[in-house]
Structures are given as C-alpha cells and as structure tokens.
PDB file of N, CA and C in Angstrom:
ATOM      1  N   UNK A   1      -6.965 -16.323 -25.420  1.00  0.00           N
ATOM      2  CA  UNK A   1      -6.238 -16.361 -24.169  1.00  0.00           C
ATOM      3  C   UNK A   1      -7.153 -16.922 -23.092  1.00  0.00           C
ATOM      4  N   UNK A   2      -6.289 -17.514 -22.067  1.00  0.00           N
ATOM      5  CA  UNK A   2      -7.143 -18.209 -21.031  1.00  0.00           C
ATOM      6  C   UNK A   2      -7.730 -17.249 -20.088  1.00  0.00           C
ATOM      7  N   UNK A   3      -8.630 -17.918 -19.052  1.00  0.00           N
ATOM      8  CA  UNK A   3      -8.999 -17.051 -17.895  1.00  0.00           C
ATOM      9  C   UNK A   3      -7.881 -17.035 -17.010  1.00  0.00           C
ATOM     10  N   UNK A   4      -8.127 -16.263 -16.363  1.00  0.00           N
ATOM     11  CA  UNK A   4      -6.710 -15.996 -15.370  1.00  0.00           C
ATOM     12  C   UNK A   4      -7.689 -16.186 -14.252  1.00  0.00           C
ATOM     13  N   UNK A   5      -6.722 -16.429 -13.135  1.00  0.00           N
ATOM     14  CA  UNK A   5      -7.442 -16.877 -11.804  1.00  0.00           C
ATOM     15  C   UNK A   5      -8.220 -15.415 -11.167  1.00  0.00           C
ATOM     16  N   UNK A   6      -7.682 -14.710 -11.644  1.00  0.00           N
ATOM     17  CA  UNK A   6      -7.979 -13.449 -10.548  1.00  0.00           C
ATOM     18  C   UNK A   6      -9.516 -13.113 -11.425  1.00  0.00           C
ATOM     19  N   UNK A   7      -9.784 -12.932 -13.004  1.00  0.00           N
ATOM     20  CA  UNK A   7     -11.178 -13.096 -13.517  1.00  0.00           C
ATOM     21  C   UNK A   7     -12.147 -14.208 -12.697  1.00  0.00           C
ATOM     22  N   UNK A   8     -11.728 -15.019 -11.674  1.00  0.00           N
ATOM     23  CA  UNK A   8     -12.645 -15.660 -10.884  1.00  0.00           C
ATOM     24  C   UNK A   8     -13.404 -14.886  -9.813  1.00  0.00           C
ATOM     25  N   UNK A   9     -12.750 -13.521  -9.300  1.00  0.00           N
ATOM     26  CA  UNK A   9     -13.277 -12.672  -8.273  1.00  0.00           C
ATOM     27  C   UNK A   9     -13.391 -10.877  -9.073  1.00  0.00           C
ATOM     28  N   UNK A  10     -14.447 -10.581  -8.028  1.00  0.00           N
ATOM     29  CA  UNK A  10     -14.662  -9.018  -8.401  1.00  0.00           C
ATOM     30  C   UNK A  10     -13.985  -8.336  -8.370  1.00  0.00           C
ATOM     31  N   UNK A  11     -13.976  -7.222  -8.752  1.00  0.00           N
ATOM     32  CA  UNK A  11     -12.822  -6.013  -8.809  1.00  0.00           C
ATOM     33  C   UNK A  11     -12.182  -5.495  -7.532  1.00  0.00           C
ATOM     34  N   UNK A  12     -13.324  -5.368  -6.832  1.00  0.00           N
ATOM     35  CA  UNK A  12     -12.886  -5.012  -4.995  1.00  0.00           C
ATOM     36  C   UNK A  12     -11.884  -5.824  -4.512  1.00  0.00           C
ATOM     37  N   UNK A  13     -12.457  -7.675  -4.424  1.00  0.00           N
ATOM     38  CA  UNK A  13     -11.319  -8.413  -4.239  1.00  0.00           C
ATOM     39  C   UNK A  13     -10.023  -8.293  -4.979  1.00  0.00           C
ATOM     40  N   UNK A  14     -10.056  -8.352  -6.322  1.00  0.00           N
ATOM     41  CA  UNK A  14      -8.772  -8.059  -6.793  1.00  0.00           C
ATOM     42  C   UNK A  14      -7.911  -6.756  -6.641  1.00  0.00           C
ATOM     43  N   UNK A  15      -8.661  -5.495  -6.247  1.00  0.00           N
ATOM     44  CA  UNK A  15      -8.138  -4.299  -5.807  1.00  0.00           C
ATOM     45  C   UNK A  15      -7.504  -4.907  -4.257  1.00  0.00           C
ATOM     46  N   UNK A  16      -8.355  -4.760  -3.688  1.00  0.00           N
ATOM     47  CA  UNK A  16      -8.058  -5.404  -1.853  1.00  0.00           C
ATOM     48  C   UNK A  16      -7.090  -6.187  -2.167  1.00  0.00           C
ATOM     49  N   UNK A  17      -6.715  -7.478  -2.823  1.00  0.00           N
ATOM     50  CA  UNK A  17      -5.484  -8.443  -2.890  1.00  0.00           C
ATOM     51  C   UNK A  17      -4.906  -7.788  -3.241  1.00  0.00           C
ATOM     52  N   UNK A  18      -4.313  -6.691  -4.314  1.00  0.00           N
ATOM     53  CA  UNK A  18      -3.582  -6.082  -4.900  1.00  0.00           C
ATOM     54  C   UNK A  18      -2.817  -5.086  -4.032  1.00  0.00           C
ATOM     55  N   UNK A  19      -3.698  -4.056  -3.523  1.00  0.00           N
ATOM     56  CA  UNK A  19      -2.657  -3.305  -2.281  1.00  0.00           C
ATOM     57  C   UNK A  19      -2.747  -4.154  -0.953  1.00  0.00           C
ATOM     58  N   UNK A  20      -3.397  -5.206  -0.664  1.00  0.00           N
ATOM     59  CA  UNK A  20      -2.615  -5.642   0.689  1.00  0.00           C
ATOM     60  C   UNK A  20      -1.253  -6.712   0.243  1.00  0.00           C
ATOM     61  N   UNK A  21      -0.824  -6.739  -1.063  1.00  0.00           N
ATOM     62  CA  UNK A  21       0.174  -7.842  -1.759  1.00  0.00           C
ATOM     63  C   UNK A  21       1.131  -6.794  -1.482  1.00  0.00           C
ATOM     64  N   UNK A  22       0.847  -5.416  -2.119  1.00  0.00           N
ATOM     65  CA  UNK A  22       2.231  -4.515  -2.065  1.00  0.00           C
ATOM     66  C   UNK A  22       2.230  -4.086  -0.453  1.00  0.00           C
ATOM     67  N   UNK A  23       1.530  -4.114   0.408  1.00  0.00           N
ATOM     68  CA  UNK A  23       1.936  -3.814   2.082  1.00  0.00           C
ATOM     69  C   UNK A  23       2.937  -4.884   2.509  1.00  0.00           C
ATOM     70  N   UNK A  24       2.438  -5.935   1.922  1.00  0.00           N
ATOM     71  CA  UNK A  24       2.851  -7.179   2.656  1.00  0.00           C
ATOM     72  C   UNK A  24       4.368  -7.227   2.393  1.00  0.00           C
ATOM     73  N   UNK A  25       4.956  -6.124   2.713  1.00  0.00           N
ATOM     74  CA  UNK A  25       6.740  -6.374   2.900  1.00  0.00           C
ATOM     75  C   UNK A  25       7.112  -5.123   3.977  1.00  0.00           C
ATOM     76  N   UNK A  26       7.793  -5.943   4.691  1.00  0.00           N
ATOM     77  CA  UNK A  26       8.021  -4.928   5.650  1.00  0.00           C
ATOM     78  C   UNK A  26       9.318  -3.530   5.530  1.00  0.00           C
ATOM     79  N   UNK A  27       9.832  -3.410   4.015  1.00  0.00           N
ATOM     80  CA  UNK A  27      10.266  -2.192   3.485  1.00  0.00           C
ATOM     81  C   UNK A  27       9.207  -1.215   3.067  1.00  0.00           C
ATOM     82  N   UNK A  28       7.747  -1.761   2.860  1.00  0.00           N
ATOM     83  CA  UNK A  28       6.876  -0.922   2.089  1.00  0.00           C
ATOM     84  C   UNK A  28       6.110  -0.735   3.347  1.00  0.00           C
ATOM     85  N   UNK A  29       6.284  -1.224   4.553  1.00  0.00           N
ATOM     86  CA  UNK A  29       5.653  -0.806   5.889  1.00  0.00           C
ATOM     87  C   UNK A  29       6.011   0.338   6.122  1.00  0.00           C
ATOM     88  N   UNK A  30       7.578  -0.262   6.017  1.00  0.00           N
ATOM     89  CA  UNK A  30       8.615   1.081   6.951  1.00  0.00           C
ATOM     90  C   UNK A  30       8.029   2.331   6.101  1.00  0.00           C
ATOM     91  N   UNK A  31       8.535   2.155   4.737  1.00  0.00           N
ATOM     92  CA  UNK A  31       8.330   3.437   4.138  1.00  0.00           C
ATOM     93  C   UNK A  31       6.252   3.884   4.266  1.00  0.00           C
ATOM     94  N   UNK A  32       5.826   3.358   4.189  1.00  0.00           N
ATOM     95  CA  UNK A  32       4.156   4.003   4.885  1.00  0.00           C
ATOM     96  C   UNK A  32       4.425   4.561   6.019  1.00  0.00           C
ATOM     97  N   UNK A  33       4.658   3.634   7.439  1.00  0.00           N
ATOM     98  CA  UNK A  33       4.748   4.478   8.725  1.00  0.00           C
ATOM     99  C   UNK A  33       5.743   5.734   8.854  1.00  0.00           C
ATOM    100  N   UNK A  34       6.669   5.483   7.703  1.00  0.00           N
ATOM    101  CA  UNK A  34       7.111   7.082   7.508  1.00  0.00           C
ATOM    102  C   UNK A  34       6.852   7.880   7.031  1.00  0.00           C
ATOM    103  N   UNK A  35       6.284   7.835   6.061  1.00  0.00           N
ATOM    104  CA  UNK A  35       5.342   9.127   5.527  1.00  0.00           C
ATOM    105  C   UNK A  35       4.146   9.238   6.216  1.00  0.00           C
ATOM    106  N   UNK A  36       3.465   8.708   6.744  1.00  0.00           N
ATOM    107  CA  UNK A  36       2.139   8.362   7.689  1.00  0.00           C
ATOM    108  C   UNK A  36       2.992   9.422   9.311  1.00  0.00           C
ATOM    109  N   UNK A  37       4.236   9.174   9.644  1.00  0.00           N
ATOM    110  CA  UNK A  37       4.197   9.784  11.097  1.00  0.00           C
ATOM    111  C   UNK A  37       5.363  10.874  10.168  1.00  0.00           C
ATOM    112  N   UNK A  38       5.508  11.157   9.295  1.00  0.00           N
ATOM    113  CA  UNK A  38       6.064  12.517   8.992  1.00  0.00           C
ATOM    114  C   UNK A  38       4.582  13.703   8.706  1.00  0.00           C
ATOM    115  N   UNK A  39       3.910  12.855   8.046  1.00  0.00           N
ATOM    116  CA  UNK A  39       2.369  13.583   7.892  1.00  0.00           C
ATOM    117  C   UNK A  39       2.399  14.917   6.819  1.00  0.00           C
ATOM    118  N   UNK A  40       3.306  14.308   6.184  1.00  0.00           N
ATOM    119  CA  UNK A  40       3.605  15.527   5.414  1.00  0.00           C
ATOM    120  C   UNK A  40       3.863  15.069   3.308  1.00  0.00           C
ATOM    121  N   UNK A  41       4.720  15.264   2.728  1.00  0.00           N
ATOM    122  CA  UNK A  41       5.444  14.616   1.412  1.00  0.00           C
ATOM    123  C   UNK A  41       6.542  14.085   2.033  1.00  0.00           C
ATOM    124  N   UNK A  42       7.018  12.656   1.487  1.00  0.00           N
ATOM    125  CA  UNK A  42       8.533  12.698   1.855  1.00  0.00           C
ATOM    126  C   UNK A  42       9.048  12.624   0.036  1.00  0.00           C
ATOM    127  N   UNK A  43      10.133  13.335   0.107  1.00  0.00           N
ATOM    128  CA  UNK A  43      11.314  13.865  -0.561  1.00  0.00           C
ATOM    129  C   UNK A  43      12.767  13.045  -0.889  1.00  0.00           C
ATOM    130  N   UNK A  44      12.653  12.146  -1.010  1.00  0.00           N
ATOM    131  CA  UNK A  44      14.511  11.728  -0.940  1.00  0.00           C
ATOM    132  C   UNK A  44      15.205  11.609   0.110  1.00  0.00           C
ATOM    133  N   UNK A  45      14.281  11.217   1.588  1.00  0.00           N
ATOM    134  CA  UNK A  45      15.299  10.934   2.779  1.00  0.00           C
ATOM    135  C   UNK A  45      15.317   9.332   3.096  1.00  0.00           C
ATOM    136  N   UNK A  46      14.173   9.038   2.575  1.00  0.00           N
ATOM    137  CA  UNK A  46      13.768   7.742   2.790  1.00  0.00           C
ATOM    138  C   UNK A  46      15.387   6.615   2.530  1.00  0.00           C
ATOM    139  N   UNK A  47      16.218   6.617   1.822  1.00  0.00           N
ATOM    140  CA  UNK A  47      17.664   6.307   1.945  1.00  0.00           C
ATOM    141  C   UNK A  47      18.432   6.505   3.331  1.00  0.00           C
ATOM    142  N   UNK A  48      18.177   7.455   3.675  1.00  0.00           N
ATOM    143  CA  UNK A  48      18.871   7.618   5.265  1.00  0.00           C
ATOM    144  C   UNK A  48      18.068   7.042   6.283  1.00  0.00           C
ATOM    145  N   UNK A  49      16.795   7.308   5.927  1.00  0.00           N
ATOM    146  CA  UNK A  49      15.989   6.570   7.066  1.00  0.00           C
ATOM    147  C   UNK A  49      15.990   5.319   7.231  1.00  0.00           C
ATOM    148  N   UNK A  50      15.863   4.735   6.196  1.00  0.00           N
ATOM    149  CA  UNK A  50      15.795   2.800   5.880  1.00  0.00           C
ATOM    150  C   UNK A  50      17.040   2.495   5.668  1.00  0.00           C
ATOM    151  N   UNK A  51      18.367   2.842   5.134  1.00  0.00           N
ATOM    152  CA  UNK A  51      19.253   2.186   5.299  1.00  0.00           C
ATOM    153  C   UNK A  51      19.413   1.293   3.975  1.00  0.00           C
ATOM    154  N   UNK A  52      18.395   1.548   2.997  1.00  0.00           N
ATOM    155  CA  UNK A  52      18.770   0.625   1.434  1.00  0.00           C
ATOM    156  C   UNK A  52      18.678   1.742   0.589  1.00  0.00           C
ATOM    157  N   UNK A  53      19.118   0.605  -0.940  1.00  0.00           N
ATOM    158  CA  UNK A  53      19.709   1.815  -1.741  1.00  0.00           C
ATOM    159  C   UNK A  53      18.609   1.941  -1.880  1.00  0.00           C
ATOM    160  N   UNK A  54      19.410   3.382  -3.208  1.00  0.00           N
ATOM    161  CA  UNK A  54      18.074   4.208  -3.607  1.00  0.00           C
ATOM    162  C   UNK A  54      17.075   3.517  -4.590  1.00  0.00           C
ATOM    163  N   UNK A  55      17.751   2.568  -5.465  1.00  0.00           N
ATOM    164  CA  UNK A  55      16.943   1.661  -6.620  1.00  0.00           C
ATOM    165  C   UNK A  55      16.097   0.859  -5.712  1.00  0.00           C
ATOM    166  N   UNK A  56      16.903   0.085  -4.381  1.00  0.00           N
ATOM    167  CA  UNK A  56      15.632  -0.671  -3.714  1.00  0.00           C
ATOM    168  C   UNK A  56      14.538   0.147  -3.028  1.00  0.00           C
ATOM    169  N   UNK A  57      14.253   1.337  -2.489  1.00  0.00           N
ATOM    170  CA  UNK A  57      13.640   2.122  -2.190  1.00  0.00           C
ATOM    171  C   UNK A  57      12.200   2.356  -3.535  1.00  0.00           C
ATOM    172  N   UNK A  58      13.147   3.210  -4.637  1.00  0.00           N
ATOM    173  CA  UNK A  58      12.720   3.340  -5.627  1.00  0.00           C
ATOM    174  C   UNK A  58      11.603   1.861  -6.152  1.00  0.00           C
ATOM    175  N   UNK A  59      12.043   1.128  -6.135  1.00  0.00           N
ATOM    176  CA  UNK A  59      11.216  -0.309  -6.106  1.00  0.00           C
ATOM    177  C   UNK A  59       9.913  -0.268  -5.616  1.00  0.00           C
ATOM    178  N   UNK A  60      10.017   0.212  -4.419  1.00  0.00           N
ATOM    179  CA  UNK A  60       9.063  -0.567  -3.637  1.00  0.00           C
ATOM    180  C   UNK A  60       8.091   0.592  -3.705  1.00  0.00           C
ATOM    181  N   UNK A  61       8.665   1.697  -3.715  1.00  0.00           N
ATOM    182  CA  UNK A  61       7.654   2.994  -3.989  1.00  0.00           C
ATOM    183  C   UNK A  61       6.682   2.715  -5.136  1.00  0.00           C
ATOM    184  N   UNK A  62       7.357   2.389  -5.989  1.00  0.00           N
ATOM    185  CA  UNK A  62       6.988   2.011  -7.501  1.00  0.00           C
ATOM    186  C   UNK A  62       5.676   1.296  -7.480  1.00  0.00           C
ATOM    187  N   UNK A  63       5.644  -0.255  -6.813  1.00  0.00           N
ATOM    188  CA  UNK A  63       4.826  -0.996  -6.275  1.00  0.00           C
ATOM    189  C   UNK A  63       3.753  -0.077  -5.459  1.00  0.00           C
ATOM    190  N   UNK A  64       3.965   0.478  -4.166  1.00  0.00           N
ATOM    191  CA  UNK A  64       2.872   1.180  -3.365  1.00  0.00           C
ATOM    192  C   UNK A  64       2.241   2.050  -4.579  1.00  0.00           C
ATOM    193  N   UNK A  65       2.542   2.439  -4.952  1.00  0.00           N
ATOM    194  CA  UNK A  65       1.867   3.601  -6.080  1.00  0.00           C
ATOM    195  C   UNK A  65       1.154   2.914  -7.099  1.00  0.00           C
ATOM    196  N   UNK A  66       1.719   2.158  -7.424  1.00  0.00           N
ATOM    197  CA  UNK A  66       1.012   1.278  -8.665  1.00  0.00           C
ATOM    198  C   UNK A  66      -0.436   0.758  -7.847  1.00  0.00           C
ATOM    199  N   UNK A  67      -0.789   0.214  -6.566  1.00  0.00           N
ATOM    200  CA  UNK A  67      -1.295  -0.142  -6.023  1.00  0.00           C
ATOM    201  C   UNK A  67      -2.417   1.091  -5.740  1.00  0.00           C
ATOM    202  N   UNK A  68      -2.007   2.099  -5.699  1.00  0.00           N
ATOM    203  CA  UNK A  68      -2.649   3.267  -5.702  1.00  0.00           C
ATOM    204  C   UNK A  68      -2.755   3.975  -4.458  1.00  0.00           C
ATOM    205  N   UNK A  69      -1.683   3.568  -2.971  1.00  0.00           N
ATOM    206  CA  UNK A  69      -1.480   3.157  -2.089  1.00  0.00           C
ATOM    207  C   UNK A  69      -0.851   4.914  -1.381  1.00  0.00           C
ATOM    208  N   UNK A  70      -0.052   5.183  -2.616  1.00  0.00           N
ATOM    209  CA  UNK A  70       1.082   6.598  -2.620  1.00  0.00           C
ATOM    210  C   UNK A  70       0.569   7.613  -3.668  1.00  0.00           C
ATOM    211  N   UNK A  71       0.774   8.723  -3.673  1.00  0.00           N
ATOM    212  CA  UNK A  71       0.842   9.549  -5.004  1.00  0.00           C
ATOM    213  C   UNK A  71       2.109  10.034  -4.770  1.00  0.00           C
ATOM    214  N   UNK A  72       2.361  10.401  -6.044  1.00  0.00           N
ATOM    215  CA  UNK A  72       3.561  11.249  -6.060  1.00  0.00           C
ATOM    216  C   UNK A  72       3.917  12.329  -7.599  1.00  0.00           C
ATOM    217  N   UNK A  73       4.717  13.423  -6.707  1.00  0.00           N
ATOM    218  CA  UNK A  73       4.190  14.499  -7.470  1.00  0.00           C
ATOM    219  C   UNK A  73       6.034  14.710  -7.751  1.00  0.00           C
ATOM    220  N   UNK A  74       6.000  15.565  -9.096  1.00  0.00           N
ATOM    221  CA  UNK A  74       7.781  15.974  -9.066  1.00  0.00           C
ATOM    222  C   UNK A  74       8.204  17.092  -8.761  1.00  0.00           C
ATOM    223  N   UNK A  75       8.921  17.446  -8.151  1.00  0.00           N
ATOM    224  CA  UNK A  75       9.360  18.831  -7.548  1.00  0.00           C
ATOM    225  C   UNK A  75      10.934  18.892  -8.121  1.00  0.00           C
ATOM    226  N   UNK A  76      10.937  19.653  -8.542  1.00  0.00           N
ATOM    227  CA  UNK A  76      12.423  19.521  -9.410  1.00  0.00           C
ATOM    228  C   UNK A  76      13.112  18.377  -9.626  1.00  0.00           C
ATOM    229  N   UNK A  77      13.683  17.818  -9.294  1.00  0.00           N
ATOM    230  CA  UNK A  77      14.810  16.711  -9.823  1.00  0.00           C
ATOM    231  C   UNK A  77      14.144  15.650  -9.081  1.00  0.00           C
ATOM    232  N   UNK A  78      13.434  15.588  -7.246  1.00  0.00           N
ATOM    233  CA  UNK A  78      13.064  14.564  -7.088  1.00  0.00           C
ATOM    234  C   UNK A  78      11.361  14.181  -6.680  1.00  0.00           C
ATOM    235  N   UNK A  79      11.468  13.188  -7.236  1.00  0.00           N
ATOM    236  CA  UNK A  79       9.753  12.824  -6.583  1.00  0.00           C
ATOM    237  C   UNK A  79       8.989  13.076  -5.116  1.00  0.00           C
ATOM    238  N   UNK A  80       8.202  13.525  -4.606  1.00  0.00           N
ATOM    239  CA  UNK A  80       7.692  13.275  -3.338  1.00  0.00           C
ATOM    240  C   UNK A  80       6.648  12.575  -3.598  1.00  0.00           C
ATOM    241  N   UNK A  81       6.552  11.822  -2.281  1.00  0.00           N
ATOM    242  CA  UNK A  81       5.111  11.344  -2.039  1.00  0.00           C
ATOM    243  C   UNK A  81       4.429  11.229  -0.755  1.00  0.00           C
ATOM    244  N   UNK A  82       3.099  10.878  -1.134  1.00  0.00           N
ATOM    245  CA  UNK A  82       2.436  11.346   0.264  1.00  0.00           C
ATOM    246  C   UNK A  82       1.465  10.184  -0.206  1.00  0.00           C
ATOM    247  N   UNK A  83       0.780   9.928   1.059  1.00  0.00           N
ATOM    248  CA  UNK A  83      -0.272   8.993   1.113  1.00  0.00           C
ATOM    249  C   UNK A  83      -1.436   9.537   0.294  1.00  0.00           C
ATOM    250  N   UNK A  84      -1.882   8.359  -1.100  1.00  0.00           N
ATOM    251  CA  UNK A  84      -3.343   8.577  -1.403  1.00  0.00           C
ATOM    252  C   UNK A  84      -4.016   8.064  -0.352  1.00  0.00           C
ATOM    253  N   UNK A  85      -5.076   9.464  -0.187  1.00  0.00           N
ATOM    254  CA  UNK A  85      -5.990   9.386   1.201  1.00  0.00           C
ATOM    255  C   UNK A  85      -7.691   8.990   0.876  1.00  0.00           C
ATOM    256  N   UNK A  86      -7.799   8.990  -0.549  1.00  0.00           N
ATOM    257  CA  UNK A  86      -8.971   8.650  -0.944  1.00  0.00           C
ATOM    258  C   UNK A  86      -8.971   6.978  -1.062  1.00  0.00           C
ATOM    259  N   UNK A  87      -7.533   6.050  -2.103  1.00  0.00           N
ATOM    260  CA  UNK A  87      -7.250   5.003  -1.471  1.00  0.00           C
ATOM    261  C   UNK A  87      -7.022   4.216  -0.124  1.00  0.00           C
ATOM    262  N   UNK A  88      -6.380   5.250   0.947  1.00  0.00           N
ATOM    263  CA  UNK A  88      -5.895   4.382   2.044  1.00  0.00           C
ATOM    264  C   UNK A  88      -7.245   4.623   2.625  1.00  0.00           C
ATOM    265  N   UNK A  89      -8.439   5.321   2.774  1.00  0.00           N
ATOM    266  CA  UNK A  89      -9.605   5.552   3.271  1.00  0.00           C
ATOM    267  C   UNK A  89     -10.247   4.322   3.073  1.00  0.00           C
ATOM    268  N   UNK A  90     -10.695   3.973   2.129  1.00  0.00           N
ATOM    269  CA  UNK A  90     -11.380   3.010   0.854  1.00  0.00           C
ATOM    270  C   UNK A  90     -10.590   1.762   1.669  1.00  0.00           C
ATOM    271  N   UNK A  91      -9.140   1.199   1.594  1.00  0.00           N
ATOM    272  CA  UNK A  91      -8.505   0.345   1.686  1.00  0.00           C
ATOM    273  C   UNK A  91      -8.827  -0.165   3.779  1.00  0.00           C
ATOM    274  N   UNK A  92      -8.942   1.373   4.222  1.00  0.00           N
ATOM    275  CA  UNK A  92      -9.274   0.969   6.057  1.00  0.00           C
ATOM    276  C   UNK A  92     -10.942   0.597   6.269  1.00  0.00           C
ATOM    277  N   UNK A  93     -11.620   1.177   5.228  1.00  0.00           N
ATOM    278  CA  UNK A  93     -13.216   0.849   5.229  1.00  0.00           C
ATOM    279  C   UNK A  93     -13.144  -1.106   4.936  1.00  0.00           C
ATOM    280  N   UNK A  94     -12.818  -1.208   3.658  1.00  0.00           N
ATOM    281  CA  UNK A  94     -12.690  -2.509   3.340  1.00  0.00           C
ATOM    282  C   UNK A  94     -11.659  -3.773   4.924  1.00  0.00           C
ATOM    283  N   UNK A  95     -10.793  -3.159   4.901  1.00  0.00           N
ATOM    284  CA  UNK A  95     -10.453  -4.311   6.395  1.00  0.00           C
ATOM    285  C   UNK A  95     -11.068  -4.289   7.463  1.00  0.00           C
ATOM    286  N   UNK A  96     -11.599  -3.359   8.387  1.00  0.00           N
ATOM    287  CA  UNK A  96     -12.462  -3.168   9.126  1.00  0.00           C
ATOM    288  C   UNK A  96     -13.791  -3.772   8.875  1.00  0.00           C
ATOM    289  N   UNK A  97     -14.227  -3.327   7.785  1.00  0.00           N
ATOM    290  CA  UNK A  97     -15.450  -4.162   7.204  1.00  0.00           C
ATOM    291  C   UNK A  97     -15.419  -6.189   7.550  1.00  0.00           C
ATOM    292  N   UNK A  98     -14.675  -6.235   7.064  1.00  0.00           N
ATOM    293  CA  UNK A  98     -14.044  -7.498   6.964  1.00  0.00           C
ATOM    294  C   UNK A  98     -13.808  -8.525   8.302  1.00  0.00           C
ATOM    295  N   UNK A  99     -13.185  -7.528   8.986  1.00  0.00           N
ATOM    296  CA  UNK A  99     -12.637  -7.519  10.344  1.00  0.00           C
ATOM    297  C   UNK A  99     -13.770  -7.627  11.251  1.00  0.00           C
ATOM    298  N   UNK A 100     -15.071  -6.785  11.315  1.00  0.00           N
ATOM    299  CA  UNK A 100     -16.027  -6.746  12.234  1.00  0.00           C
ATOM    300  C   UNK A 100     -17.247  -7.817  11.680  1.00  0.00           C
ATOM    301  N   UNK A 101     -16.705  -7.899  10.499  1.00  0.00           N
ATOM    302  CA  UNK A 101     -17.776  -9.362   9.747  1.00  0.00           C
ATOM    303  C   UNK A 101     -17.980 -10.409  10.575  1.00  0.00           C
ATOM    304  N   UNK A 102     -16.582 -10.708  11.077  1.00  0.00           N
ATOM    305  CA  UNK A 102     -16.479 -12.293  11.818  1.00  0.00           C
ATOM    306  C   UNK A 102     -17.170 -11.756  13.103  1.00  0.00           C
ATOM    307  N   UNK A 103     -18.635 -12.683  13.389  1.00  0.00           N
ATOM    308  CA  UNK A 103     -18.749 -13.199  15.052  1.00  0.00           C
ATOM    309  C   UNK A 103     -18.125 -14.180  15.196  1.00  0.00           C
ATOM    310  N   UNK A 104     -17.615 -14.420  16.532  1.00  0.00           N
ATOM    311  CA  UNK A 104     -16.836 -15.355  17.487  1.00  0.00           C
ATOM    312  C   UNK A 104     -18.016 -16.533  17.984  1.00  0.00           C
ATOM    313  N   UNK A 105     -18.367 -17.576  17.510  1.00  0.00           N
ATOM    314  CA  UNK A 105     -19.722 -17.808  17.938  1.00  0.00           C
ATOM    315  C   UNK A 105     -19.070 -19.356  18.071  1.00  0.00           C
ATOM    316  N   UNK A 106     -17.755 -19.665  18.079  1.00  0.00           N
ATOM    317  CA  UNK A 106     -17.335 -20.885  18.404  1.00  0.00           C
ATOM    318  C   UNK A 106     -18.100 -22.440  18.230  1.00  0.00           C
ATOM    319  N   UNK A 107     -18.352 -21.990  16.992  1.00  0.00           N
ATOM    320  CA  UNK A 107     -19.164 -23.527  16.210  1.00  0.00           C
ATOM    321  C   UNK A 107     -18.129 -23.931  15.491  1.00  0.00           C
ATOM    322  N   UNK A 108     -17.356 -23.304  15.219  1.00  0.00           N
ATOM    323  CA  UNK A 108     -15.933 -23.950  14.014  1.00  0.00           C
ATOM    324  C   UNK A 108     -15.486 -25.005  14.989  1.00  0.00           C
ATOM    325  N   UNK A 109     -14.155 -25.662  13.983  1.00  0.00           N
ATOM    326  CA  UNK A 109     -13.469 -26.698  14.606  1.00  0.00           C
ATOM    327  C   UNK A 109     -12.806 -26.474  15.450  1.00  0.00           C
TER     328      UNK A 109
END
C-alpha cells in the first residue's frame, strides 16, 4: 500500500488537523458552545436546541468524539456527553501555541 499524505506529518499535526476538521462545521460549533455554556452533560436536548434531526445531530456527535473532542457516557436509553477536558486542554495549548508563534515583523509580501 501507498503512503498516504497525512504519513508526510507527525502525529500532533495529524491529531491538530483531525479535531480542528471536525470543529470546522458550524453544527459541531453549536453543539460545543452548548455543552461548553450548559457546563454540565448534555442528554438528548440538543434536537430542540439546534432544530435538526436526531440522526443529523447524532452525526456530528459521532465525529466530535471520534476526534476525541466529546466523551460520552450511557445513562439508560440515552447517551450524554460532556467535553473531553484533557483533549480540549491539549487542543487550546496547541492553537495558542501556534497563535503566539507568529511575530508581526512585516517583512512578508
């Protein structure tokens, strides 16, 4: 089998591309800034709150988690989740990092 493009960069980069790929939709925003300003598990409201079905919901959760972004635990019939805080920690170190890298030193084009 061939190399794949992403075997061109380290694990960090491919972690870092990987959960900022699953942020990068603004259903998987909504649902972060809602569990982020509920501050708590969310439970099965996320349908009333966002306004899509439950499979598209279900989707995108799927994605944040895979990313390692969410955990989620089962409580009888439905899933909750809450922010992984050891990931989203890790994930605000790495952009910030990144972010305070660049000086402004206006030699570019």
């Amino acid at each position: 089998m061939g190399v794949t493009k992403t075997d061109n960069f380290n694990d960090e980069q491919n972690r870092l591309a990987t959960q900022l790929k699953a942020i990068a939709h603004p259903a998987r925003i909504a649902i972060l800034q809602h569990i982020i300003n509920a501050n708590a598990c969310i439970c099965g409201d996320l349908v009333d709150e966002l306004g899509l079905a439950q499979a598209t919901i279900s989707q995108h959760l799927k994605e944040l988690k895979n990313a390692g972004l969410i955990q989620g635990t089962i409580e009888g019939v439905s899933v909750c989740y809450c922010i992984e805080l050891k990931a989203w920690k890790a994930l605000q170190n790495e952009i910030n990092t990144m972010f305070t890298s660049y000086k402004d030193v206006n030699t570019c084009c």
